[in-house]
C-alpha atoms as a PDB file:
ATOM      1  CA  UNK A   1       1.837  -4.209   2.926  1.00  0.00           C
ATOM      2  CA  UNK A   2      -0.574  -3.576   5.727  1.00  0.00           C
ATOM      3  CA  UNK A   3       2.444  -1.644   7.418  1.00  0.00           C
ATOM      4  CA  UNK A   4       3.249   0.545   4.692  1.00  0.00           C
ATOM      5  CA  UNK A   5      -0.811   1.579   4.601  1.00  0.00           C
ATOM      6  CA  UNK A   6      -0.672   2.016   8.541  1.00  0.00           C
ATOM      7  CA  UNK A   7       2.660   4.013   8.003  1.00  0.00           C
ATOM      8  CA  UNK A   8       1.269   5.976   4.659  1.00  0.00           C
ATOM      9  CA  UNK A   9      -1.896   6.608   6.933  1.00  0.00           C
ATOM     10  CA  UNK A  10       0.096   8.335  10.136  1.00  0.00           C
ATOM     11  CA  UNK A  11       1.656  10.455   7.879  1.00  0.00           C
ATOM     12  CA  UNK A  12      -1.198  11.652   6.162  1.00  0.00           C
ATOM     13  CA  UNK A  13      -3.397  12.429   9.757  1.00  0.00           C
ATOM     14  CA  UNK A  14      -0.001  13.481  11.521  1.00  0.00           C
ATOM     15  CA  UNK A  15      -0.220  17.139   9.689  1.00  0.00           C
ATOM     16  CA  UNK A  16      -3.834  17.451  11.230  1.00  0.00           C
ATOM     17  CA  UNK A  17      -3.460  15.879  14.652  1.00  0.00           C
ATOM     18  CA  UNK A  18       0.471  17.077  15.709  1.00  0.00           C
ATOM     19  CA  UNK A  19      -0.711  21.134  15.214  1.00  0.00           C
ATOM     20  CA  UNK A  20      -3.765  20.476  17.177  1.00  0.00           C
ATOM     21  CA  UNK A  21      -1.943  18.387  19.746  1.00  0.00           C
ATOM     22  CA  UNK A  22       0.550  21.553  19.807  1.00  0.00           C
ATOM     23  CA  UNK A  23      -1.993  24.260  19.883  1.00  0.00           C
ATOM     24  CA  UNK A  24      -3.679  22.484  22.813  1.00  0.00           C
ATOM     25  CA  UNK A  25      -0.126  22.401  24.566  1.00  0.00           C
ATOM     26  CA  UNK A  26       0.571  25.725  23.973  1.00  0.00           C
ATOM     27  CA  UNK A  27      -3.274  26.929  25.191  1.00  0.00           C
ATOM     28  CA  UNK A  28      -2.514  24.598  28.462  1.00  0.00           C
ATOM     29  CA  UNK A  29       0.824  26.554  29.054  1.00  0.00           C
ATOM     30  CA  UNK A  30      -0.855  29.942  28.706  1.00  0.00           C
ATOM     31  CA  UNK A  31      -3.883  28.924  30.968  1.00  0.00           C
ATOM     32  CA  UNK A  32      -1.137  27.492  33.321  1.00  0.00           C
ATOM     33  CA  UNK A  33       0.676  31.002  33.911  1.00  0.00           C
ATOM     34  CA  UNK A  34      -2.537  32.577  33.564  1.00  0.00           C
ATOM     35  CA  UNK A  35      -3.939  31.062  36.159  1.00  0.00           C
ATOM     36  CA  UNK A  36      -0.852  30.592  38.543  1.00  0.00           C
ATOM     37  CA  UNK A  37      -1.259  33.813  40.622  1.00  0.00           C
ATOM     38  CA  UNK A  38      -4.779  33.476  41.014  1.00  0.00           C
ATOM     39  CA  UNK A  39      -4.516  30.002  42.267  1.00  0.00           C
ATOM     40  CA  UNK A  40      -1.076  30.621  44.287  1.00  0.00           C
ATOM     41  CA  UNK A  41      -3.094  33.683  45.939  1.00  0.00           C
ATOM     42  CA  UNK A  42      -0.940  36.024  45.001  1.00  0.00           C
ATOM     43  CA  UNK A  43      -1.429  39.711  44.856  1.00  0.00           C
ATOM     44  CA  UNK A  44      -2.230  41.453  41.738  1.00  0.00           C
ATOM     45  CA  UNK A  45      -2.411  45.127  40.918  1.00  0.00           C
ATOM     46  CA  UNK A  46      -5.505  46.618  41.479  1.00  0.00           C
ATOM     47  CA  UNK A  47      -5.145  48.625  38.178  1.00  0.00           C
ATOM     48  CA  UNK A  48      -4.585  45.330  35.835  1.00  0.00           C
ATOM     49  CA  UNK A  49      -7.322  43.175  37.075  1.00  0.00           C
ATOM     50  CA  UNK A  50      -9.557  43.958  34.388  1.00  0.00           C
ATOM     51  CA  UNK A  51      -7.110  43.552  32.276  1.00  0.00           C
ATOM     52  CA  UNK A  52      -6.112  40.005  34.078  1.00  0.00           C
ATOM     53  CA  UNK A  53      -9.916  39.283  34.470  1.00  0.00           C
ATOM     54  CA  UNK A  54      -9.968  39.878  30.606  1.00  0.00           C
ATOM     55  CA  UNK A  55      -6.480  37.675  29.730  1.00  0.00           C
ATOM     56  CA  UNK A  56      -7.700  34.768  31.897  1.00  0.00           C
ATOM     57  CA  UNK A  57     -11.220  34.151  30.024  1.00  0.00           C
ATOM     58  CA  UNK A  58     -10.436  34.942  26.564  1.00  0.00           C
ATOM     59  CA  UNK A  59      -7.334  32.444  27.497  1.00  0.00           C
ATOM     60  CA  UNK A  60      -9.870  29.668  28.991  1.00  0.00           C
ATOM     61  CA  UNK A  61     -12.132  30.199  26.383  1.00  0.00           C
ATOM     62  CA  UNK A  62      -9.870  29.176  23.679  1.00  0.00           C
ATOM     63  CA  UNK A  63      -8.835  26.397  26.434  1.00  0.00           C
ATOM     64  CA  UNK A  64     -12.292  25.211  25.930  1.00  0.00           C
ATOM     65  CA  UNK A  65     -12.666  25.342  22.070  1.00  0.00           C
ATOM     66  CA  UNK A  66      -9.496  23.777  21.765  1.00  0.00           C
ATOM     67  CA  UNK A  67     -10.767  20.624  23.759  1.00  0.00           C
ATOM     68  CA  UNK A  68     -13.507  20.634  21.563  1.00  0.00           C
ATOM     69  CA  UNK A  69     -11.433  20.808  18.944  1.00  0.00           C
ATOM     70  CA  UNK A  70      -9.807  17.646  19.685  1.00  0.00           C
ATOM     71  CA  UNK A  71     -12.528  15.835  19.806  1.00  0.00           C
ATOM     72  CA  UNK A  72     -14.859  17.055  16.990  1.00  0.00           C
ATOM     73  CA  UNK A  73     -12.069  17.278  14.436  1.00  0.00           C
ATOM     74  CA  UNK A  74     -10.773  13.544  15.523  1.00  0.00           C
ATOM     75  CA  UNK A  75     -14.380  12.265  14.418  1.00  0.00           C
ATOM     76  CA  UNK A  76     -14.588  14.257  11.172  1.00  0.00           C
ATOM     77  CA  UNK A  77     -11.044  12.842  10.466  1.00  0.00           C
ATOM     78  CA  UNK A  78     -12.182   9.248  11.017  1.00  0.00           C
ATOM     79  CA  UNK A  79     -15.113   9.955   9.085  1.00  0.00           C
ATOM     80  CA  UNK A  80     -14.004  11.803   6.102  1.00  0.00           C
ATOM     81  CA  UNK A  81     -10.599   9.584   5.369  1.00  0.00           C
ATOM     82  CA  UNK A  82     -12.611   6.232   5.075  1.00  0.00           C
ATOM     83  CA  UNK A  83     -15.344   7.797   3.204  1.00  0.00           C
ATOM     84  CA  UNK A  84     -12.701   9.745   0.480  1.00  0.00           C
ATOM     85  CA  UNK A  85     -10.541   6.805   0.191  1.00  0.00           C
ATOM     86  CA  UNK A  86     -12.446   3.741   0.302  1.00  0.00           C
ATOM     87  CA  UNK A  87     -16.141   4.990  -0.894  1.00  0.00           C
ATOM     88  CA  UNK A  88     -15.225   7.909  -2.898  1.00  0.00           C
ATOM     89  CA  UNK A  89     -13.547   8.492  -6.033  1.00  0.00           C
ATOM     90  CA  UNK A  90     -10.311   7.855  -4.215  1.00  0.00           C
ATOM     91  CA  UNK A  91     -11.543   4.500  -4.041  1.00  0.00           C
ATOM     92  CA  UNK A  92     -10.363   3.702  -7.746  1.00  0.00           C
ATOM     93  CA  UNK A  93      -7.134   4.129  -6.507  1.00  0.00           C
ATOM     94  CA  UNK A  94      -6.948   2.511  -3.231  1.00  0.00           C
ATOM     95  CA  UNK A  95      -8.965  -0.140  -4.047  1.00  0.00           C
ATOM     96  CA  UNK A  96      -6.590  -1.328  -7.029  1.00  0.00           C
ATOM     97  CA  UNK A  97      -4.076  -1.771  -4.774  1.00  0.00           C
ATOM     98  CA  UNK A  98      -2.323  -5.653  -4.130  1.00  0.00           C
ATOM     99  CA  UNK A  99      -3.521  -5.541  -0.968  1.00  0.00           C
ATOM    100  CA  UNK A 100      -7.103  -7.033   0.382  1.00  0.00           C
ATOM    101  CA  UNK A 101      -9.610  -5.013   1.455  1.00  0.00           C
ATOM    102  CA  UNK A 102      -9.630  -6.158   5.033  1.00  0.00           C
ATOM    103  CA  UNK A 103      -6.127  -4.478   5.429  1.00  0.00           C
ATOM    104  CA  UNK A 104      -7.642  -1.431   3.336  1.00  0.00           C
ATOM    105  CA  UNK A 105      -9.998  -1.462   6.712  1.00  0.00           C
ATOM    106  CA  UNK A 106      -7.517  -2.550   9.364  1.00  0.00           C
ATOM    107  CA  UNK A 107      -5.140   0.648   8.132  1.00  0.00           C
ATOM    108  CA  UNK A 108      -7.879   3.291   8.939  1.00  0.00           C
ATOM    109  CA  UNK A 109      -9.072   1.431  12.040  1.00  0.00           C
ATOM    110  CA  UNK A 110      -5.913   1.118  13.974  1.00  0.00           C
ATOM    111  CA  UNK A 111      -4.744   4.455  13.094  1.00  0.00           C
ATOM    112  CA  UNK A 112      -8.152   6.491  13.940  1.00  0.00           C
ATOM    113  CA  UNK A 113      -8.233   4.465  17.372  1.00  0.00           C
ATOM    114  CA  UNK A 114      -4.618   5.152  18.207  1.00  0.00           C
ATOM    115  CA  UNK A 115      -4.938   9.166  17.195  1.00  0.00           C
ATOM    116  CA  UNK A 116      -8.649   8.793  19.657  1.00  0.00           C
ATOM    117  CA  UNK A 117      -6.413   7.173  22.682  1.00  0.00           C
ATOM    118  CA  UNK A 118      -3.486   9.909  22.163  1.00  0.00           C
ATOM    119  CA  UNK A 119      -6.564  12.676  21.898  1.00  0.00           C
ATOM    120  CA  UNK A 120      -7.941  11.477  25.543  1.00  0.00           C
ATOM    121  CA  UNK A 121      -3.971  11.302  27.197  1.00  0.00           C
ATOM    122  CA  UNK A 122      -3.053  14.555  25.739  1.00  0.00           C
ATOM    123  CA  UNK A 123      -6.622  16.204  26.930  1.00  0.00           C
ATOM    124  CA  UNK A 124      -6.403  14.564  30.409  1.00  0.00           C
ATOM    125  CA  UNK A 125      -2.271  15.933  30.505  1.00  0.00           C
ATOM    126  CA  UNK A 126      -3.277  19.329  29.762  1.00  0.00           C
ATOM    127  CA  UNK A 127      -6.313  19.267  32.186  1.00  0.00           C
ATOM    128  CA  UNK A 128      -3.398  18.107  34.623  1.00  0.00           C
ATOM    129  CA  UNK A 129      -1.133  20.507  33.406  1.00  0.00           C
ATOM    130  CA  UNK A 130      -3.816  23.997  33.688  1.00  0.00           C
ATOM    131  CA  UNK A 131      -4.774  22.904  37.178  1.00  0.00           C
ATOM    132  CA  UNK A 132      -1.834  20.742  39.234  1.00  0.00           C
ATOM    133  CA  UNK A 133      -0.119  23.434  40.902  1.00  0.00           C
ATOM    134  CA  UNK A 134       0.536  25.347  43.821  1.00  0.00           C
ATOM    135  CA  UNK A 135      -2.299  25.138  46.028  1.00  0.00           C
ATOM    136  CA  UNK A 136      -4.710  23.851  43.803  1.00  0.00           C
ATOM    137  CA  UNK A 137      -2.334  20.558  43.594  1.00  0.00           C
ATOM    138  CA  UNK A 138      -2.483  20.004  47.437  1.00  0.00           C
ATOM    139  CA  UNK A 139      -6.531  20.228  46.891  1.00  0.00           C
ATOM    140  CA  UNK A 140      -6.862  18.231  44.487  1.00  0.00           C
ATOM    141  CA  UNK A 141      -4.420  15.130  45.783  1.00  0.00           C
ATOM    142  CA  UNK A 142      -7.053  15.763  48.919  1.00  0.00           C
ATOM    143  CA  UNK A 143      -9.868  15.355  47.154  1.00  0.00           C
ATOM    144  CA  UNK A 144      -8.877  12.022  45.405  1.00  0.00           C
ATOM    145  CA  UNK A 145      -7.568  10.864  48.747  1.00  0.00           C
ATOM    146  CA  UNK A 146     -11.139  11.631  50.116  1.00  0.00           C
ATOM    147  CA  UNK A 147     -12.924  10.019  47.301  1.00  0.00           C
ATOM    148  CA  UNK A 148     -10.742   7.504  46.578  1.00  0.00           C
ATOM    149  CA  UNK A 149     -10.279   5.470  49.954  1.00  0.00           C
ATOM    150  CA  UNK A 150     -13.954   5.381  50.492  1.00  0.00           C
ATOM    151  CA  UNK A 151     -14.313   4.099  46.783  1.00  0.00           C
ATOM    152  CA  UNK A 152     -11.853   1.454  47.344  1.00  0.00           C
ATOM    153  CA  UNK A 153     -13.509   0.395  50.632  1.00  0.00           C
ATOM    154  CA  UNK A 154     -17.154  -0.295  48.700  1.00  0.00           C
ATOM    155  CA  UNK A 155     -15.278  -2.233  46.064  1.00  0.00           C
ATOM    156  CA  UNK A 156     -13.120  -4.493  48.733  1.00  0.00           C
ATOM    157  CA  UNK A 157     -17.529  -4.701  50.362  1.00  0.00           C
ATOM    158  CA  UNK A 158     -18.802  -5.789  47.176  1.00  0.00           C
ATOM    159  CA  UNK A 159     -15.593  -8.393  46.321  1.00  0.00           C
ATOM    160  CA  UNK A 160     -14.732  -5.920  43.143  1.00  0.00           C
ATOM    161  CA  UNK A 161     -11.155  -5.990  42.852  1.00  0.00           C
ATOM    162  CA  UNK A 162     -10.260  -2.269  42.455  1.00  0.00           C
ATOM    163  CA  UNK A 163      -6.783  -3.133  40.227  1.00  0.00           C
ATOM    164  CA  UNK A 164      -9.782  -5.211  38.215  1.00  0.00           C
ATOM    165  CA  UNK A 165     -12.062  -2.772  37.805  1.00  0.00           C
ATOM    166  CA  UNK A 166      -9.271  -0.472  36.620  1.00  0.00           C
ATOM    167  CA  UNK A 167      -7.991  -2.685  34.098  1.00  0.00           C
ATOM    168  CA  UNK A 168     -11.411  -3.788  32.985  1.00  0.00           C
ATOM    169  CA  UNK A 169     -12.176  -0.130  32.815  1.00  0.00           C
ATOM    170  CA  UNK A 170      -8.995   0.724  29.904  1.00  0.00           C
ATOM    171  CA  UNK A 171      -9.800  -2.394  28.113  1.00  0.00           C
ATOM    172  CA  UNK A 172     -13.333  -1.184  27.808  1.00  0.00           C
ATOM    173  CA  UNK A 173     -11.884   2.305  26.468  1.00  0.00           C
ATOM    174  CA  UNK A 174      -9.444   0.430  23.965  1.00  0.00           C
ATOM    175  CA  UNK A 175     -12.204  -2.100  23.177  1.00  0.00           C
ATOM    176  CA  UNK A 176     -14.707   1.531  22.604  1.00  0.00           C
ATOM    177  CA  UNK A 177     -11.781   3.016  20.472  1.00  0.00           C
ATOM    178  CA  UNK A 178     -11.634   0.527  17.607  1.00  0.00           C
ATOM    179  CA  UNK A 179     -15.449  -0.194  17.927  1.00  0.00           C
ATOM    180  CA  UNK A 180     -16.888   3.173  17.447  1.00  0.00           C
ATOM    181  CA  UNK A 181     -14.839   3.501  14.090  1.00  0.00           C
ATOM    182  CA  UNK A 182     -16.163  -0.096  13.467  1.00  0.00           C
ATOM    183  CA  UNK A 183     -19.419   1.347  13.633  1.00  0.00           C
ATOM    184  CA  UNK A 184     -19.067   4.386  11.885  1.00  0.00           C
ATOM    185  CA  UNK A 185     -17.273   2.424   8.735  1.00  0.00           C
ATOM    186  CA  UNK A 186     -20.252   0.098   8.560  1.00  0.00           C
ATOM    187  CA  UNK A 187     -22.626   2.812   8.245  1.00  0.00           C
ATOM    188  CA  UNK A 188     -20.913   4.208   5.940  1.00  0.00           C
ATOM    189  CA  UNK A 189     -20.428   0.916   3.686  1.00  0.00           C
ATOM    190  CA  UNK A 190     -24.122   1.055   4.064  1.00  0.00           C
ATOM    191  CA  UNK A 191     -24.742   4.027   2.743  1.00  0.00           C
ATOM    192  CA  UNK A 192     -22.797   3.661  -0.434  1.00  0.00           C
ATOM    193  CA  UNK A 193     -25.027   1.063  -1.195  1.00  0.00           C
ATOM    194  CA  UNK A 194     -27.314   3.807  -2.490  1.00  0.00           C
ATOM    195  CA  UNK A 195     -27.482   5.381  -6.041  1.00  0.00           C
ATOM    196  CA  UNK A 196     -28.121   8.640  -4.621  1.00  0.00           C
ATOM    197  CA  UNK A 197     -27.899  10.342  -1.230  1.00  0.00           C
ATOM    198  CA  UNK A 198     -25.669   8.019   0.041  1.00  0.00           C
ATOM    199  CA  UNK A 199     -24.593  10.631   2.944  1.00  0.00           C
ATOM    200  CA  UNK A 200     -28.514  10.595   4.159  1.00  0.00           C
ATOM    201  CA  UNK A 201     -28.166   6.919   4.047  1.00  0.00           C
ATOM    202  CA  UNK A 202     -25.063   6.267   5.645  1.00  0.00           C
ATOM    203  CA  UNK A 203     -26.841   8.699   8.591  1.00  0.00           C
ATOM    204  CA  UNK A 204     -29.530   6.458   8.352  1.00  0.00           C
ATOM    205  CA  UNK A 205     -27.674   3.447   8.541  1.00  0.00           C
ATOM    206  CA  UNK A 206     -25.792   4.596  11.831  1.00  0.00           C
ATOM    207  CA  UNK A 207     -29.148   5.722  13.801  1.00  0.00           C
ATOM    208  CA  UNK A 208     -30.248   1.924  12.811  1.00  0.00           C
ATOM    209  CA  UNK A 209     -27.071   0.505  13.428  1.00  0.00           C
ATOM    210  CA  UNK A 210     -27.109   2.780  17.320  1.00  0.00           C
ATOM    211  CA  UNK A 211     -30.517   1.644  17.856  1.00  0.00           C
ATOM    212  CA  UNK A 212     -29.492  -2.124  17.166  1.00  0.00           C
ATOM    213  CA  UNK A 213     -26.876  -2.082  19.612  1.00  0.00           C
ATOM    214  CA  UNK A 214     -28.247  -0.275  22.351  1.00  0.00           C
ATOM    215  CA  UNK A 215     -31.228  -2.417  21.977  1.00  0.00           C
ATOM    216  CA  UNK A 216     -28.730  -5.922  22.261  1.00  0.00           C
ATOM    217  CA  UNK A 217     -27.098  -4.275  25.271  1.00  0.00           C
ATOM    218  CA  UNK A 218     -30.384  -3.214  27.301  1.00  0.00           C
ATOM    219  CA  UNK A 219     -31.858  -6.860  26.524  1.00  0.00           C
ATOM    220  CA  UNK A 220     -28.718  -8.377  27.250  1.00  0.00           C
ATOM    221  CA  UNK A 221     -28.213  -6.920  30.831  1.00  0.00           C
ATOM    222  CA  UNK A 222     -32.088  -7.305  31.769  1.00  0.00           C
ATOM    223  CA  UNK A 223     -31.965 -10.638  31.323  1.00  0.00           C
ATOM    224  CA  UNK A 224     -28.265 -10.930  33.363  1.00  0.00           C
ATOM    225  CA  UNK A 225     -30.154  -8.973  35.671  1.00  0.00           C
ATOM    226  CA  UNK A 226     -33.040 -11.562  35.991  1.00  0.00           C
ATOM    227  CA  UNK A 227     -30.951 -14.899  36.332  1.00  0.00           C
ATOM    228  CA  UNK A 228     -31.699 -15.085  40.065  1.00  0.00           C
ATOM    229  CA  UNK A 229     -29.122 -11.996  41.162  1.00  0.00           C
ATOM    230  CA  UNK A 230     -31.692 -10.232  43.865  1.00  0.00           C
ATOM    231  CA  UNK A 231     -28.873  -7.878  44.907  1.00  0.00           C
ATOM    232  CA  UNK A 232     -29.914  -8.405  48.320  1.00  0.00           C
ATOM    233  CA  UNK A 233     -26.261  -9.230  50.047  1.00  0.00           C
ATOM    234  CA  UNK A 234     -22.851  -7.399  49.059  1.00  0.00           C
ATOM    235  CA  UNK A 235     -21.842 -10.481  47.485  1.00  0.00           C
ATOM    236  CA  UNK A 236     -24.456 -10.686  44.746  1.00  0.00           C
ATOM    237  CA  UNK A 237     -23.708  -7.162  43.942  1.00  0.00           C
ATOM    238  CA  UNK A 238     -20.549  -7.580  43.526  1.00  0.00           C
ATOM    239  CA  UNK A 239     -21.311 -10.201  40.946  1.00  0.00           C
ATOM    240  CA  UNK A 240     -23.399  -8.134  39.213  1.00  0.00           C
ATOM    241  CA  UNK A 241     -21.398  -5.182  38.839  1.00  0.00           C
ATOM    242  CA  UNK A 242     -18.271  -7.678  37.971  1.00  0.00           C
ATOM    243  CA  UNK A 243     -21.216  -9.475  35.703  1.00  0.00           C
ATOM    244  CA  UNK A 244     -22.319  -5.866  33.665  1.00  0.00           C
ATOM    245  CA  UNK A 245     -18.144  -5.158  32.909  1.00  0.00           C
ATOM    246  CA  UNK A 246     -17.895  -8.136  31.389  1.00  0.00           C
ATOM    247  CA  UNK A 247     -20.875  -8.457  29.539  1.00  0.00           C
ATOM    248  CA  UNK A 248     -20.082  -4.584  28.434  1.00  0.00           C
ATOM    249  CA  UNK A 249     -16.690  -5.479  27.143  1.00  0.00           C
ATOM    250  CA  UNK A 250     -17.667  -8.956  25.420  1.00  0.00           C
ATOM    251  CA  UNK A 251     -20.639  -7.355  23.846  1.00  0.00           C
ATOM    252  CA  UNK A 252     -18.521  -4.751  22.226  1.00  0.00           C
ATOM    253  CA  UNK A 253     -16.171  -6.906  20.924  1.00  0.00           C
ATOM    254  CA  UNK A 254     -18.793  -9.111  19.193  1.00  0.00           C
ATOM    255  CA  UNK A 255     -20.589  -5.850  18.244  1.00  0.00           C
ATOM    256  CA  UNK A 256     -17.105  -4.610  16.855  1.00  0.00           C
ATOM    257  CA  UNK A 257     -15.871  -7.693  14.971  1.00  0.00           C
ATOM    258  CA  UNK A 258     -19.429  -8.305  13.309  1.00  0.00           C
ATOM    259  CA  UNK A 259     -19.350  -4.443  12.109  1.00  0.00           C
ATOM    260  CA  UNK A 260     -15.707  -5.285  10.559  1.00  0.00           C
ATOM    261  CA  UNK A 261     -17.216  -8.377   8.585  1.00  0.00           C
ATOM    262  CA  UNK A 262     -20.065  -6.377   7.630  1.00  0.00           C
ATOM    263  CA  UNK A 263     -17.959  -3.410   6.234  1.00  0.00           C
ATOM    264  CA  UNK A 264     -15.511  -5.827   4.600  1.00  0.00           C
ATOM    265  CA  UNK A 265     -18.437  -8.085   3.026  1.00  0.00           C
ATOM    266  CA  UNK A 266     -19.714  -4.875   1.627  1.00  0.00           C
ATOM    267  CA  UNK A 267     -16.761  -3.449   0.429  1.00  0.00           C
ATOM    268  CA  UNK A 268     -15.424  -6.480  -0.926  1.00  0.00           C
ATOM    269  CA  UNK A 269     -18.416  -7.971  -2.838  1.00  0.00           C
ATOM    270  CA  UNK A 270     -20.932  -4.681  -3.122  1.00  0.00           C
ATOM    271  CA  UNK A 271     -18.473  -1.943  -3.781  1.00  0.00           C
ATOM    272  CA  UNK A 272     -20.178   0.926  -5.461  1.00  0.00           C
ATOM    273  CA  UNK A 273     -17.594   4.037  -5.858  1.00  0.00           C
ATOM    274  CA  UNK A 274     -19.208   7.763  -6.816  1.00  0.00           C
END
C-alpha cells in the first residue's frame, strides 16, 4: 500500500514540480544564448547594446526568481500537502484509509525529500548550463584546479580522506533532506494539538523545536571539543574535523527519527482534524 501512496503522491506534486523544473530549463537556455557572445567576446552592434544590455537582465532576472522559485515553492509544497491531507479536513479521508499512519508519514517524507534532492541537481545543472561555455568554461575548470589541489593537499595534512569527506558530505545532504521535513511535520502535528490557531502554534512549535536542536548540536560539539582534542598537531585536527562530520550526521539522524516517532505518536493517538 505504501507504494501506491508514494506513487498517488508523485503524481499529485509532479504537475507542480515538472513545469517549474521546465521553466527553469527553458530560463537556463535563454540566459545561455544570452550570455554566449558576451562571454565568447564577441562583437556586438553598437546600435543593439541597449537593447542586449536590456535582454540580458530582464533574462537573468527571471534566472534569479526562478531559482527562488524552486526553492520557496518546494517548502510550501512540503508544507501545505502534509498539513491538507493529514491535519486538515482531508484528513477524514486519508486517515480512513487501511493503511497505518506511519506509511501515511513515510509517503510525504520520501517524496518531499526526493522532489528537494532533484530541486538542488536541476539548480546546480542549470547554474552549469548558464555559465560552462566558451571561455568562461576554461576559467572556471582553472579556478577549481586552483582551489581544488590546494584543498586536497590540507585534507591529505590533516589525515581527512578527501573521497570521505565527499561522501560524508552527500550523506549529510540526504540525511538534511528527509530531516528537515521530519521537522517541519512534527511542528505541525504540534500545532494541531490546539483548538484554535493551530497555524500560530505549529510556528511556535518549529521555533521550539529549531531552538532544541541547535541547542543539542552546540552542546554536543563543545563537549567533543573539550575531550582532550587541543588541536595543537595536524593530526588532532584532523580528528576533530573527521569527529564534527560524524557527530553532524549521527545527530541528525537521531534528531530525524525521534521527530518521525513524535509526529506518528501524535497523529496516531492525538489526532485532532479541523
Amino acid at each position: 500500500m505504501l507504494s501506491k501512496l508514494l506513487k498517488y503522491e508523485f503524481k499529485s506534486t509532479a504537475r507542480i514540480f515538472i513545469p517549474l523544473y521546465v521553466v527553469l530549463l527553458v530560463f537556463s537556455l535563454v540566459g545561455r544564448l544570452s550570455l554566449s557572445r558576451m562571454m565568447d567576446g564577441a562583437p556586438i552592434n553598437p546600435s543593439f547594446i541597449a537593447f542586449y544590455d536590456l535582454v540580458v537582465g530582464v533574462v537573468m532576472v527571471g534566472y534569479v526568481l526562478v531559482i527562488f522559485s524552486v526553492i520557496i515553492i518546494g517548502l510550501v509544497v512540503v508544507v501545505q500537502r502534509f498539513y491538507k491531507n493529514l491535519t486538515g479536513r482531508e484528513g477524514y479521508l486519508m486517515h480512513t484509509l487501511p493503511v497505518p499512519t506511519h506509511h501515511l508519514i513515510l509517503s510525504k517524507l520520501l517524496v518531499a525529500a526526493a522532489w528537494q534532492l532533484m530541486g538542488w541537481i536541476m539548480m546546480f545543472l542549470s547554474v552549469m548550463l548558464v555559465v560552462y561555455q566558451g571561455e568562461a568554461a576554461r576559467s572556471l575548470q582553472e579556478f577549481f584546479r586552483e582551489v581544488g589541489n590546494p584543498i586536497s593537499f590540507i585534507f591529505r595534512q590533516l589525515g581527512v580522506n578527501p573521497a570521505g569527506f565527499s561522501l560524508m558530505m552527500v550523506l549529510s545532504i540526504i540525511v538534511s533532506s528527509l530531516a528537515s521535513p521530519l521537522m517541519i511535520y512534527a511542528a505541525i502535528a504540534l500545532g494541531q494539538l490546539f483548538k484554535k490557531h493551530r497555524i500560530v502554534g505549529a510556528v511556535g512549535a518549529y521555533i521550539a523545536l529549531s531552538m532544541i536542536t541547535n541547542t543539542i548540536s552546540s552542546v554536543l560539539t563543545t563537549g567533543f571539543n573539550l575531550t582532550g582534542t587541543n588541536l595543537s598537531t595536524t593530526a588532532e585536527m584532523g580528528f576533530f574535523l573527521n569527529g564534527i562530520m560524524i557527530l553532524s550526521l549521527v545527530l541528525q539522524i537521531l534528531m530525524g527519527v525521534g521527530y518521525f516517532f513524535l509526529t506518528n505518536y501524535i497523529l496516531s493517538n492525538h489526532l485532532n482534524l479541523e
